[in-house]
Protein backbone atom coordinates (compact mmCIF):
# COMPACT_ATOMS: atom_id res chain seq x y z
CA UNK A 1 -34.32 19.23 45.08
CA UNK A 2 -36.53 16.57 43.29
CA UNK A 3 -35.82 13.13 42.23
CA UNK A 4 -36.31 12.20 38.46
CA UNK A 5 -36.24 8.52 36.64
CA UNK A 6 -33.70 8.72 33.97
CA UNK A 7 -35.33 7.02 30.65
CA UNK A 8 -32.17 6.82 28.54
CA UNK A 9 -28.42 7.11 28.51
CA UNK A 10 -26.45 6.53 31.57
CA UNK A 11 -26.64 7.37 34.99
CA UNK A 12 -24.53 10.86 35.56
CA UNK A 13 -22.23 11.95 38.66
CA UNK A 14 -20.92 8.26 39.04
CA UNK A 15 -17.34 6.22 39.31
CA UNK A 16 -19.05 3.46 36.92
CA UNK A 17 -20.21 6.61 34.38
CA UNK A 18 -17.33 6.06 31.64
CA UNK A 19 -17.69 2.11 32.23
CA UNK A 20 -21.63 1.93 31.76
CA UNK A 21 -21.02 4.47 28.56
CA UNK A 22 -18.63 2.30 26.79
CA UNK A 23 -20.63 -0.93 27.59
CA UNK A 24 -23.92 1.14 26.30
CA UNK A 25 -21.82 2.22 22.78
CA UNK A 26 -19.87 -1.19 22.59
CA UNK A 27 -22.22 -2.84 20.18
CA UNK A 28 -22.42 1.21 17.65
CA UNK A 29 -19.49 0.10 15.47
CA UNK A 30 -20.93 -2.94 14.74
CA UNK A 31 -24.34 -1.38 12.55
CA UNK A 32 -21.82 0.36 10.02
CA UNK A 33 -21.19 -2.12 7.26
CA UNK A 34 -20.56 0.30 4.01
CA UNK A 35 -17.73 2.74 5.90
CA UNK A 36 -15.15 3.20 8.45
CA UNK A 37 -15.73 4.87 11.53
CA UNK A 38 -13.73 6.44 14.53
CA UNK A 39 -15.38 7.03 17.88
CA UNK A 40 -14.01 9.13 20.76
CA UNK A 41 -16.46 9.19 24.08
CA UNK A 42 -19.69 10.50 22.66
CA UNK A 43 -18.18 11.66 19.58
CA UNK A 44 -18.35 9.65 16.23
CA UNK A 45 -17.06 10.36 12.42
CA UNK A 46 -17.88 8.62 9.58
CA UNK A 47 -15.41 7.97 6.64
CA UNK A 48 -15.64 6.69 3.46
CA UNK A 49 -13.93 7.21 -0.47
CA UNK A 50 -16.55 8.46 -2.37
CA UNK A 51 -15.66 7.52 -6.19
CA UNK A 52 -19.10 6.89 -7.38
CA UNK A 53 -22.69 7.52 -6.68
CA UNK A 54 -23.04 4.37 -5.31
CA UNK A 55 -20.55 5.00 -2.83
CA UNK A 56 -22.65 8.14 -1.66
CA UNK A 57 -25.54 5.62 -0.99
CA UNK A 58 -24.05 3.08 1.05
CA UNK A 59 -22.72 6.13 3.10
CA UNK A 60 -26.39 7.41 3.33
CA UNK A 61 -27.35 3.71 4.65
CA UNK A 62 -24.70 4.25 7.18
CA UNK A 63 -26.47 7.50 8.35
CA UNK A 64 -29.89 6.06 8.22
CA UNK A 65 -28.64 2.75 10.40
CA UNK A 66 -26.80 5.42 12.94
CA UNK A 67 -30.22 7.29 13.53
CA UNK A 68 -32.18 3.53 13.70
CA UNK A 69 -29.41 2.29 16.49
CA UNK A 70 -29.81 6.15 18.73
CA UNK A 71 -33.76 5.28 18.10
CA UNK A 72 -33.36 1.79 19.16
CA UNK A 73 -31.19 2.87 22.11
CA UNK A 74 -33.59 5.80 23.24
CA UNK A 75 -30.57 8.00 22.62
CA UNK A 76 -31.25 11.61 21.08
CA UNK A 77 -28.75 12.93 18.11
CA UNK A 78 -28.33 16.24 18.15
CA UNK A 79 -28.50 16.82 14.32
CA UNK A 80 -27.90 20.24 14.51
CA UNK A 81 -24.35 19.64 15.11
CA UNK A 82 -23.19 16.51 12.58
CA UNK A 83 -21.70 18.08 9.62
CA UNK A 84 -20.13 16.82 6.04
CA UNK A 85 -16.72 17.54 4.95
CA UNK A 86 -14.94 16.61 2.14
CA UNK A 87 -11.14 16.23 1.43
CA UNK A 88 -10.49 16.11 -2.62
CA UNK A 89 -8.11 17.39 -5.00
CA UNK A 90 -11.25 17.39 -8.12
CA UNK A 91 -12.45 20.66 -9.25
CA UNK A 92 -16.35 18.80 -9.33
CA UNK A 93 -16.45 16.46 -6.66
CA UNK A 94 -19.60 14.27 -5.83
CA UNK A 95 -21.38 16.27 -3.49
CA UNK A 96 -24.39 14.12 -2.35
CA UNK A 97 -26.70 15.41 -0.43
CA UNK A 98 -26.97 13.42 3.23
CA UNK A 99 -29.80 12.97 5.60
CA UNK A 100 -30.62 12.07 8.97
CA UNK A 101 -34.00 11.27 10.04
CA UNK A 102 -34.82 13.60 7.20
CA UNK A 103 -32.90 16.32 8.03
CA UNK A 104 -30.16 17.82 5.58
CA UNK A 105 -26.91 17.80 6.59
CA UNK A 106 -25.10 21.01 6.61
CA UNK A 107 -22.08 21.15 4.63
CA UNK A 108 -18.42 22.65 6.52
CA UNK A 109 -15.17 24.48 4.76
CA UNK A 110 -13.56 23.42 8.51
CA UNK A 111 -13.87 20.72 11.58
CA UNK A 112 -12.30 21.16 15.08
CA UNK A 113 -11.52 17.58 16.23
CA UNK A 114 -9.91 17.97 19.75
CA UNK A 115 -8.75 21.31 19.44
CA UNK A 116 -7.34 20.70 15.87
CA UNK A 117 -8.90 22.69 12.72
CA UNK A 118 -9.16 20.78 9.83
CA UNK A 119 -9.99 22.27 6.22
CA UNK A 120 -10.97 20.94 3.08
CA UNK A 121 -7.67 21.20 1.69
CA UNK A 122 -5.47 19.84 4.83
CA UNK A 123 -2.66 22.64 4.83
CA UNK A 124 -4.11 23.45 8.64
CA UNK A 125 -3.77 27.04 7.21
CA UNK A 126 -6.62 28.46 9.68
CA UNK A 127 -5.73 25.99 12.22
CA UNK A 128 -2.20 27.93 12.74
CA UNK A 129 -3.53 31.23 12.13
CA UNK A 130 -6.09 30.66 15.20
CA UNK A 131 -3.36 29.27 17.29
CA UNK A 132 -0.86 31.95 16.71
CA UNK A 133 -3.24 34.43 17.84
CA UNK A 134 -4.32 32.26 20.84
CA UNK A 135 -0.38 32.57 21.85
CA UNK A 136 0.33 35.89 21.46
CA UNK A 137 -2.20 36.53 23.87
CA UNK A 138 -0.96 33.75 25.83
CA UNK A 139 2.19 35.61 25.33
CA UNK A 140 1.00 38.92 26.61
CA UNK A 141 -0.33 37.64 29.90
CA UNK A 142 2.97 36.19 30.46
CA UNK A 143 4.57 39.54 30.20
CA UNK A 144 2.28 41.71 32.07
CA UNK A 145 2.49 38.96 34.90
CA UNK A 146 6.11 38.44 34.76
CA UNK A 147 7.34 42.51 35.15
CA UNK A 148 8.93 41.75 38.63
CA UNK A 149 10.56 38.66 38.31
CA UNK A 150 13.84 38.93 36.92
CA UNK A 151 14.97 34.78 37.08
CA UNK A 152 16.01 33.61 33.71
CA UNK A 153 14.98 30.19 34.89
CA UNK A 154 11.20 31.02 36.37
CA UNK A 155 10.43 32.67 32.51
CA UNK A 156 11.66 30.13 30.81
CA UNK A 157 9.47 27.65 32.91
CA UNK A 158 6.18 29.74 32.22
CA UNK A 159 6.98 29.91 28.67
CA UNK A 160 7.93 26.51 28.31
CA UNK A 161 4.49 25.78 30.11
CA UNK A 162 1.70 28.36 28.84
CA UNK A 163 3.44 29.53 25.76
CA UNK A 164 5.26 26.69 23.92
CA UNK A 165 2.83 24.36 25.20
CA UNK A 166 -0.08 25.87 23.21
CA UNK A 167 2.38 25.74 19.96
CA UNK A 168 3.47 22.04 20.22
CA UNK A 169 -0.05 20.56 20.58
CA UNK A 170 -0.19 17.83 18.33
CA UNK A 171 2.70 19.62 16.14
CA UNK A 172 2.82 16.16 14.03
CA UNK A 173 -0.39 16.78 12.50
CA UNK A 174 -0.44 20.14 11.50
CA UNK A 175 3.69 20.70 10.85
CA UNK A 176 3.83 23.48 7.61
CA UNK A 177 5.54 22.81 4.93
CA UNK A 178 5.79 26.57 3.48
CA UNK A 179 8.23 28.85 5.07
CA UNK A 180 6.57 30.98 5.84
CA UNK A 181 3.99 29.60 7.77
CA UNK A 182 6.93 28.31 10.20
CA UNK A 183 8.87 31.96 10.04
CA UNK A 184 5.28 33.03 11.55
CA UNK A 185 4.95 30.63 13.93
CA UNK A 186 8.86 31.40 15.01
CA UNK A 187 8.17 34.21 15.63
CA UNK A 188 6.25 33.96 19.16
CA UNK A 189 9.15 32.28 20.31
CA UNK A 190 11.49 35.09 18.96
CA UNK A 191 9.42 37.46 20.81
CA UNK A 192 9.89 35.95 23.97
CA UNK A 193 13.47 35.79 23.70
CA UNK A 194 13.83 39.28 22.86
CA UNK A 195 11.83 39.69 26.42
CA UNK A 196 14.10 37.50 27.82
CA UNK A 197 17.29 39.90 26.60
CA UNK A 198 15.71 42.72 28.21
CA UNK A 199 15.00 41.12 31.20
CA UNK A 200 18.57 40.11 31.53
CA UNK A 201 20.10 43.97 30.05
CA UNK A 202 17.16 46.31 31.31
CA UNK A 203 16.87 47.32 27.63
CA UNK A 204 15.66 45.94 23.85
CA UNK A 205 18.24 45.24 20.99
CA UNK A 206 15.84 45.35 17.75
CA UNK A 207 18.62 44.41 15.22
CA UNK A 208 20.25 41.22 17.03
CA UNK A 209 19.58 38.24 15.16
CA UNK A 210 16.73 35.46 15.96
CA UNK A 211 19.79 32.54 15.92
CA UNK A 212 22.26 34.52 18.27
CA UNK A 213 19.09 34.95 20.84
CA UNK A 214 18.38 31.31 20.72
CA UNK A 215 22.30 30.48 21.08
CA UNK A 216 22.40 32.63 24.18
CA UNK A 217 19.41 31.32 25.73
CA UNK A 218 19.98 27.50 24.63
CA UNK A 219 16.76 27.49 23.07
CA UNK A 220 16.35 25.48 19.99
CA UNK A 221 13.95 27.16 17.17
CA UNK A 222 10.33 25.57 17.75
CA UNK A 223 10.71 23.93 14.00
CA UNK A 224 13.42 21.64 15.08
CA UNK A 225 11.39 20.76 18.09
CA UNK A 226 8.97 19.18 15.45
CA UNK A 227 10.89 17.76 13.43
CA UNK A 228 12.42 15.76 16.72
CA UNK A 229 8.91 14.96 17.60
């Protein structure tokens, strides 16, 4: 194993590694002065209305003093993965084209923030879609894992913990609006209880109802769950 002189960033491996990284971003924030920004660890967006041409500008002067600061700091940008996205309701938006250090910024339909898709529009349409079909697998392992035990109690506890889980991740952001987005996300759960029934009976019932199922397991539907939240 050989030794080698770090030039730039922070040291790596270390107790003081999140401490030395906030004191070597704390002064970032300061160089935007046309736009809002939000920064989480290493990763930063910037925001800003864009009504007018000029308004595209001072965003571009934002960009251009990000890319002077990394140079400044001896800190590389990975380029290749900042990305523009636009929320509007106009059928011809402004749609500037920004730079950094030259380079063209790609433009993005989507954006996964923290394991949350966002879309142009904000209906988290692909968001749920993805995470549906995330759980159902999730769903499936439970089952195959899960033929031997017979306890009510223990299946609950997985689903509650690998299943419902996965469906309740930051469930205020994304909450639909259209039915049937929520009848499709309801339906996991009604899966599961289903599984539950023949757990408990040793045979399926296709044509009991989704409400009696959650009455007999005390389960509330995962829609009035949000709406608690």
């Amino acid at each position: 194993m050989s030794l080698q002189v770090g030039t730039s960033g922070v040291p790596q491996g270390s107790n003081l590694v999140p401490l030395l990284f906030i004191l070597f971003i704390n002064d970032l924030t300061c160089v935007f002065k046309y736009s809002e920004c939000l920064l989480f660890a290493d990763d930063l967006k910037l925001f800003s209305s864009i009504c007018s041409d000029l308004d595209s500008i001072l965003l571009q002067r934002n960009l251009d003093s990000l890319f002077k600061w990394c140079t400044d700091n001896r800190l590389h940008l990975n380029i290749e993965k900042c990305s523009v996205l636009s929320y509007t309701r106009k059928t011809q938006p402004l749609n500037h084209v920004y730079k950094i250090n030259n380079l063209v910024l790609s433009r993005s339909n989507t954006v996964t923030d923290l394991g949350i898709i966002f879309d142009t529009k904000l209906d988290f349409s692909q968001h749920i879609d993805t995470m549906v079909s995330k759980t159902y697998r999730r769903l499936g392992i439970l089952k195959r894992g899960t033929r031997e035990i017979s306890s009510e109690l223990t299946l609950k506890v997985l689903y509650c913990a690998h299943v419902r889980s996965n469906l309740e991740y930051y469930s205020i952001i994304w909450d639909p609006n259209y039915r049937n987005k929520i009848e499709f996300i309801e339906r996991i759960q009604n899966n599961f209880l289903r599984y539950l029934l023949y757990k408990k009976n040793g045979f399926y019932l296709q044509d009991i109802s989704s409400s009696l199922l959650r009455n007999i397991f005390n389960m509330p539907s995962l829609s009035s769950r949000r709406d608690v939240s």
